[in-house]
C-alpha atoms as a PDB file:
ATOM      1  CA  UNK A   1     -21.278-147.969  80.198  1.00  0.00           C
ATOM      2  CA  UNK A   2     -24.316-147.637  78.222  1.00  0.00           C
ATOM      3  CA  UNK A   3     -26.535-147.954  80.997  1.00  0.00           C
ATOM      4  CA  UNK A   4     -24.778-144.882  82.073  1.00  0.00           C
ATOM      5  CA  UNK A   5     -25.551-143.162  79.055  1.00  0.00           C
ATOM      6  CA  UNK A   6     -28.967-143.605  78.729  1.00  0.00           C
ATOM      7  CA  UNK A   7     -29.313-142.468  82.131  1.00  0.00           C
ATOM      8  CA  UNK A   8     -27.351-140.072  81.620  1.00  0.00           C
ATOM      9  CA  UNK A   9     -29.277-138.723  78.363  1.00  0.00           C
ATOM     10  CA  UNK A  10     -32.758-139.239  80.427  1.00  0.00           C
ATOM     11  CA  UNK A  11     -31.221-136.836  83.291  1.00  0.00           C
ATOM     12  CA  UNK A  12     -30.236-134.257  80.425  1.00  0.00           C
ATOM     13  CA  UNK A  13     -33.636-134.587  79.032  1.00  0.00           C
ATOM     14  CA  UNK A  14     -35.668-134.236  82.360  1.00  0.00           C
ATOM     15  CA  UNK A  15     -33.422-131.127  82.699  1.00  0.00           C
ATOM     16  CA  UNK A  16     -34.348-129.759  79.942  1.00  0.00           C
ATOM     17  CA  UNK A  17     -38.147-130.150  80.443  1.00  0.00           C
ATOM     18  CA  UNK A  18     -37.729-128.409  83.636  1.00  0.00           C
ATOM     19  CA  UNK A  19     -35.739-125.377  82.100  1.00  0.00           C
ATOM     20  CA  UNK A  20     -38.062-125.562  79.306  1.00  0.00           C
ATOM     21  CA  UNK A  21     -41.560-125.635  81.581  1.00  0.00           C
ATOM     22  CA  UNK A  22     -39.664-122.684  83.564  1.00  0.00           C
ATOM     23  CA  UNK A  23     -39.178-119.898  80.572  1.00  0.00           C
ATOM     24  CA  UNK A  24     -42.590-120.940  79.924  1.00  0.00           C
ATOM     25  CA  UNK A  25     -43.977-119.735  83.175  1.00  0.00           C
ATOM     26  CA  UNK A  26     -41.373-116.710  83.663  1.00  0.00           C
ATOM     27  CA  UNK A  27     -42.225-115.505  79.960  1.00  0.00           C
ATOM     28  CA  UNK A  28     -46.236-115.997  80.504  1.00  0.00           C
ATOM     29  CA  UNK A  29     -45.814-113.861  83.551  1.00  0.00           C
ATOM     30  CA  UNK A  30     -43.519-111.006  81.644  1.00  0.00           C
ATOM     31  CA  UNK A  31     -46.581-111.135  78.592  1.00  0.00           C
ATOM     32  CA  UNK A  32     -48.993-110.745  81.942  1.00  0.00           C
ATOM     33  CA  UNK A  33     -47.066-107.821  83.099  1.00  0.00           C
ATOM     34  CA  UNK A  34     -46.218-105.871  79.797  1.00  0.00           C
ATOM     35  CA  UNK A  35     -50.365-105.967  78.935  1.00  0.00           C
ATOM     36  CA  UNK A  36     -50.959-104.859  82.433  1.00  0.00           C
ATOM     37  CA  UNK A  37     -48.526-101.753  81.961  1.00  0.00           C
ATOM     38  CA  UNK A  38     -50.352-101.780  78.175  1.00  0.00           C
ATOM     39  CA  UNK A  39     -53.819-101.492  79.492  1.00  0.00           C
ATOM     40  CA  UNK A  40     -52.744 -98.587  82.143  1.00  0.00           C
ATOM     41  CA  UNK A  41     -50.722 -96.999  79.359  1.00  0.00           C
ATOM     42  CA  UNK A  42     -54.271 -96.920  77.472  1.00  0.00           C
ATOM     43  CA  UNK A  43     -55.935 -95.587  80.566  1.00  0.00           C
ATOM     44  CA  UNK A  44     -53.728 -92.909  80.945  1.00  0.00           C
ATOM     45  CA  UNK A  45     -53.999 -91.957  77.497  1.00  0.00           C
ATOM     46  CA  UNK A  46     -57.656 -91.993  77.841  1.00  0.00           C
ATOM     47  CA  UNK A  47     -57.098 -89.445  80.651  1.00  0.00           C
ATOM     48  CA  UNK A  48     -55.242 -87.254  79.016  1.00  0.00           C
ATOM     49  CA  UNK A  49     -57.761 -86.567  75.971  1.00  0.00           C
ATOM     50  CA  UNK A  50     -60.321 -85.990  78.419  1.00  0.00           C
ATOM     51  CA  UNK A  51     -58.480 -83.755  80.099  1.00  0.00           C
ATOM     52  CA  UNK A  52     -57.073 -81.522  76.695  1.00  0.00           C
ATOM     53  CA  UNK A  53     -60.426 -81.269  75.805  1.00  0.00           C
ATOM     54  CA  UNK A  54     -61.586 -79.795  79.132  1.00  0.00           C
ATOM     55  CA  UNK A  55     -58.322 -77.438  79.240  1.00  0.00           C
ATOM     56  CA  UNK A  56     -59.848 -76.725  75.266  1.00  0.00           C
ATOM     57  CA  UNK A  57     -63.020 -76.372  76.862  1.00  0.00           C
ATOM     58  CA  UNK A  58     -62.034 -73.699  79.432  1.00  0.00           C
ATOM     59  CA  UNK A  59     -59.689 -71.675  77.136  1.00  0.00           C
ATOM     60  CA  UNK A  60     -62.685 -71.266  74.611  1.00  0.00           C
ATOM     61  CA  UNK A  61     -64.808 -70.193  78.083  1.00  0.00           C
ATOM     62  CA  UNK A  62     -62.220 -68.098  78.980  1.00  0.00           C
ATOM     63  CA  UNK A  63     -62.346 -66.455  75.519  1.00  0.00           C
ATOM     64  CA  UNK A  64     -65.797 -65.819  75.121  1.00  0.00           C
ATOM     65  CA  UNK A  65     -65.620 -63.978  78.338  1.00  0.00           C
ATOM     66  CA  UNK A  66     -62.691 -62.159  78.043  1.00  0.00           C
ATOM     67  CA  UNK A  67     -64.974 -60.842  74.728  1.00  0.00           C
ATOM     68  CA  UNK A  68     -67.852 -60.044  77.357  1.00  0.00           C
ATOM     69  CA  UNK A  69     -65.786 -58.175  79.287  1.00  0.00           C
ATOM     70  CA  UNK A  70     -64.443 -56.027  76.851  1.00  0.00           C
ATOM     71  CA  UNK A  71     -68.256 -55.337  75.545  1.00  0.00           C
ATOM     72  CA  UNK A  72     -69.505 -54.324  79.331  1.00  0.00           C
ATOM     73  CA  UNK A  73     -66.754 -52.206  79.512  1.00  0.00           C
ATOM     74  CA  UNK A  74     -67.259 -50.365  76.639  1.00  0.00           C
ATOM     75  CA  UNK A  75     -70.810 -50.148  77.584  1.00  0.00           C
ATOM     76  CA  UNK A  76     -69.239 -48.755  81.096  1.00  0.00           C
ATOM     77  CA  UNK A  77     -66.988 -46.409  79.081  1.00  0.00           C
ATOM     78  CA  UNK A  78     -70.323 -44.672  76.859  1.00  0.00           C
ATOM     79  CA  UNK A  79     -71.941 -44.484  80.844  1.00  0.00           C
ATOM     80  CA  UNK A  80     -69.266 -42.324  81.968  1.00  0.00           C
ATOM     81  CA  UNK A  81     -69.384 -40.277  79.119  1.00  0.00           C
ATOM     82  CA  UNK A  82     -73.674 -40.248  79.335  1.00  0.00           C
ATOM     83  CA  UNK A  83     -72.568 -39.035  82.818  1.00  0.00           C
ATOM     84  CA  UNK A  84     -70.060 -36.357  82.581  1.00  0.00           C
ATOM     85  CA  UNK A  85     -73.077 -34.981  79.608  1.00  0.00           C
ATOM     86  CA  UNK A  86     -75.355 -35.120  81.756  1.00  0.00           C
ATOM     87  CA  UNK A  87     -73.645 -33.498  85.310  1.00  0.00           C
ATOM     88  CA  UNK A  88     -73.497 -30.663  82.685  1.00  0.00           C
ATOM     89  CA  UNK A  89     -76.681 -30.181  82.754  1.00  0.00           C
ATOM     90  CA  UNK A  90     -77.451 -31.622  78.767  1.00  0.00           C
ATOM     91  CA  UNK A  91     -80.384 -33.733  79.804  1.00  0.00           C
ATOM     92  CA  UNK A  92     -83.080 -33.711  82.252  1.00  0.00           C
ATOM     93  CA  UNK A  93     -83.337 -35.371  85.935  1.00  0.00           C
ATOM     94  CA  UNK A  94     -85.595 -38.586  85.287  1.00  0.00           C
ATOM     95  CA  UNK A  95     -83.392 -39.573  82.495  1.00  0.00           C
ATOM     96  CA  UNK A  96     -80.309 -39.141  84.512  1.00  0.00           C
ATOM     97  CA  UNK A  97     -81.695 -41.016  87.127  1.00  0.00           C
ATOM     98  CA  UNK A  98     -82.466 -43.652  84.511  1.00  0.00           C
ATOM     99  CA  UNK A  99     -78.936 -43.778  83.350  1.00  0.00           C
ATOM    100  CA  UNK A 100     -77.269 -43.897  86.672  1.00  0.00           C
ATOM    101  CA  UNK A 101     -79.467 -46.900  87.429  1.00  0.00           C
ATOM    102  CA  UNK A 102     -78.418 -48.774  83.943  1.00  0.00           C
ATOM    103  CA  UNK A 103     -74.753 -47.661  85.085  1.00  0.00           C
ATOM    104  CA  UNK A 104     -75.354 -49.477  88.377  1.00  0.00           C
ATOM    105  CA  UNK A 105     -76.937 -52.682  86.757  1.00  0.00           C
ATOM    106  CA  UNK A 106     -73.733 -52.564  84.085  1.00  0.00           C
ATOM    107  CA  UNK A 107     -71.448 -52.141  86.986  1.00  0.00           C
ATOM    108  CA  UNK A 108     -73.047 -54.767  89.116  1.00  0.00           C
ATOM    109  CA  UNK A 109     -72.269 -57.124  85.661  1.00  0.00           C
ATOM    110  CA  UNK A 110     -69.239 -56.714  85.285  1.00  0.00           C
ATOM    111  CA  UNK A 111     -68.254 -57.339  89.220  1.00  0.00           C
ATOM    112  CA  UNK A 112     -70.392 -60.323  88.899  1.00  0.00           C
ATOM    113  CA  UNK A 113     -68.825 -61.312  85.232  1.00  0.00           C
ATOM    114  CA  UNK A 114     -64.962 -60.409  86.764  1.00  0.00           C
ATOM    115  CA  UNK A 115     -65.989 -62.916  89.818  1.00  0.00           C
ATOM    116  CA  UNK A 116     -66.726 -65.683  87.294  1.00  0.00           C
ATOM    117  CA  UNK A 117     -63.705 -65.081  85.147  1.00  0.00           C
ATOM    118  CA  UNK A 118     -61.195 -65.130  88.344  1.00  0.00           C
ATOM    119  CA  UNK A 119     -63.234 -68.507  89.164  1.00  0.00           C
ATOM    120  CA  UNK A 120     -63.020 -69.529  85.486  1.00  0.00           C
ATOM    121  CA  UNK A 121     -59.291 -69.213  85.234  1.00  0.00           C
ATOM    122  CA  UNK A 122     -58.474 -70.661  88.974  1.00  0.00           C
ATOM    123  CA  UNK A 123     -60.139 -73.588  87.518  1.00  0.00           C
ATOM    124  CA  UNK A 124     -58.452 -73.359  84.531  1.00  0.00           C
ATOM    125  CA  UNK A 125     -55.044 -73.402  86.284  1.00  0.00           C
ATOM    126  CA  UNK A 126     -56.671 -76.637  87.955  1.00  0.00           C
ATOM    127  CA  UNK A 127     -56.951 -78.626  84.891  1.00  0.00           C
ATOM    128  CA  UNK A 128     -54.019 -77.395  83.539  1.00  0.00           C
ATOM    129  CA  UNK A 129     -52.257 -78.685  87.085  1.00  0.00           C
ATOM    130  CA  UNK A 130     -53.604 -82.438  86.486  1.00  0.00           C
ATOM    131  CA  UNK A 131     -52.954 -82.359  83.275  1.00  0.00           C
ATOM    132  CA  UNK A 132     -49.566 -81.431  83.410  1.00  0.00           C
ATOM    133  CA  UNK A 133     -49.701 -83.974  86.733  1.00  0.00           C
ATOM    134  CA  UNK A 134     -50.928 -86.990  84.704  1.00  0.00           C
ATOM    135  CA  UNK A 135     -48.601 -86.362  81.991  1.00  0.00           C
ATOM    136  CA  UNK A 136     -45.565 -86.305  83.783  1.00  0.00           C
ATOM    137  CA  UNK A 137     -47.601 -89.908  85.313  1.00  0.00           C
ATOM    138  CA  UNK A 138     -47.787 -91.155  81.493  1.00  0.00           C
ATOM    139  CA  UNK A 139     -43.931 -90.296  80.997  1.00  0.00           C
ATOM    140  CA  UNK A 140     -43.401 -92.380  83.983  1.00  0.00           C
ATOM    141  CA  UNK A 141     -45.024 -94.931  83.008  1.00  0.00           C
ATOM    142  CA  UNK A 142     -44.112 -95.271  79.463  1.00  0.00           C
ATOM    143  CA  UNK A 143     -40.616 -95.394  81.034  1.00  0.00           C
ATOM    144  CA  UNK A 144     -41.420 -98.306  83.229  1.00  0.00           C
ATOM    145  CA  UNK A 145     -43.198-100.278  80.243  1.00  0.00           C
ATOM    146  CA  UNK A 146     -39.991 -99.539  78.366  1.00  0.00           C
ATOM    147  CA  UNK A 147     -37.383-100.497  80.623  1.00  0.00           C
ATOM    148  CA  UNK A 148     -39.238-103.561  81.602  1.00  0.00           C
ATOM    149  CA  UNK A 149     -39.576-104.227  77.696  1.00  0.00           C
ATOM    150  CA  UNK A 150     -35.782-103.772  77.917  1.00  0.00           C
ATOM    151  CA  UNK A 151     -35.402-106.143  80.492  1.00  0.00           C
ATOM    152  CA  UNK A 152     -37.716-108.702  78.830  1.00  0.00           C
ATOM    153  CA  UNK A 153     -35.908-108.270  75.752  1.00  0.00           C
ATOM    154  CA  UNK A 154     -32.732-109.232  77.696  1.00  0.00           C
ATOM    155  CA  UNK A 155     -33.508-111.758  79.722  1.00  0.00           C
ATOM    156  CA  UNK A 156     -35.068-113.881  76.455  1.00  0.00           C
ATOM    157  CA  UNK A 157     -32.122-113.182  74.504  1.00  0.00           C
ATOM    158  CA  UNK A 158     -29.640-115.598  74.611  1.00  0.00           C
ATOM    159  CA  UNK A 159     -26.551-115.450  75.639  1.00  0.00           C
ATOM    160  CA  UNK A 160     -23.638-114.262  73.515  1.00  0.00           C
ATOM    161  CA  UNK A 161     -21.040-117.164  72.552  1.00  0.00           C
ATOM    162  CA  UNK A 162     -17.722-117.201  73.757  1.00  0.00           C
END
């Protein structure tokens, strides 16, 4: 009978060294996984400052322009009215000719400046798009890393007595 036992009590030990050596490896993996989801969750936040500071970038672009725009067209708006003096016959020909070229050139600007600011905001709307794109791929992720935390969190808990 005590042969049995101590066999017995060496078979319940062994047992227990292979559970033991088991959690071990399952738990090193889980700490393997959970930095790997920690180190993308880092990358992704990396991305997504680089990204609000472009957006900040463009909007402040997109100001500035919206600013030059409204100074070419008032410059437009005095042309007209250099024009409408002048078809009534307040100045003389060269410097009418003069202003209809500067009208031209300030015309020609603001076509050019409107082309950049339809370009500026389509790329804009660009950032904005992956942004918005690699947040939704941050909430995604940080819902993995939490679930699997969850899980983890489980599956080393032990279980409830009965």
């Amino acid at each position: 009978m005590r042969n049995l036992l101590q066999t017995l009590l060496i078979v319940f030990a062994l047992a227990l060294s292979v559970l033991v050596a088991f959690q071990w490896h399952r738990e090193s993996g889980l700490r393997q996984q959970v930095q790997a989801l920690t180190d993308e969750l880092q990358k992704q936040r990396r991305a997504a400052v680089t990204l609000s500071n472009a957006v900040a970038q463009a909007n402040a672009e997109l100001v500035h322009l919206n600013g030059l725009k409204s100074e070419f067209n008032d410059v437009v708006k005095s042309n007209w009215e250099e024009i409408a003096r002048l078809k009534t016959g307040q100045a003389n020909p060269e410097q009418a000719d003069g202003y209809k070229k500067a009208l031209d050139t300030a015309n020609a600007r603001i076509a050019a400046q409107n082309d950049e600011l339809r370009k500026l905001a389509a790329d804009h709307n660009e950032v904005v798009l992956r942004f918005n794109k690699m947040a939704d791929e941050y909430n995604e992720l940080v819902k993995k890393w939490n679930e699997q935390r969850e899980q983890a969190g489980k599956a080393s808990s032990p279980p409830a007595s009965q």
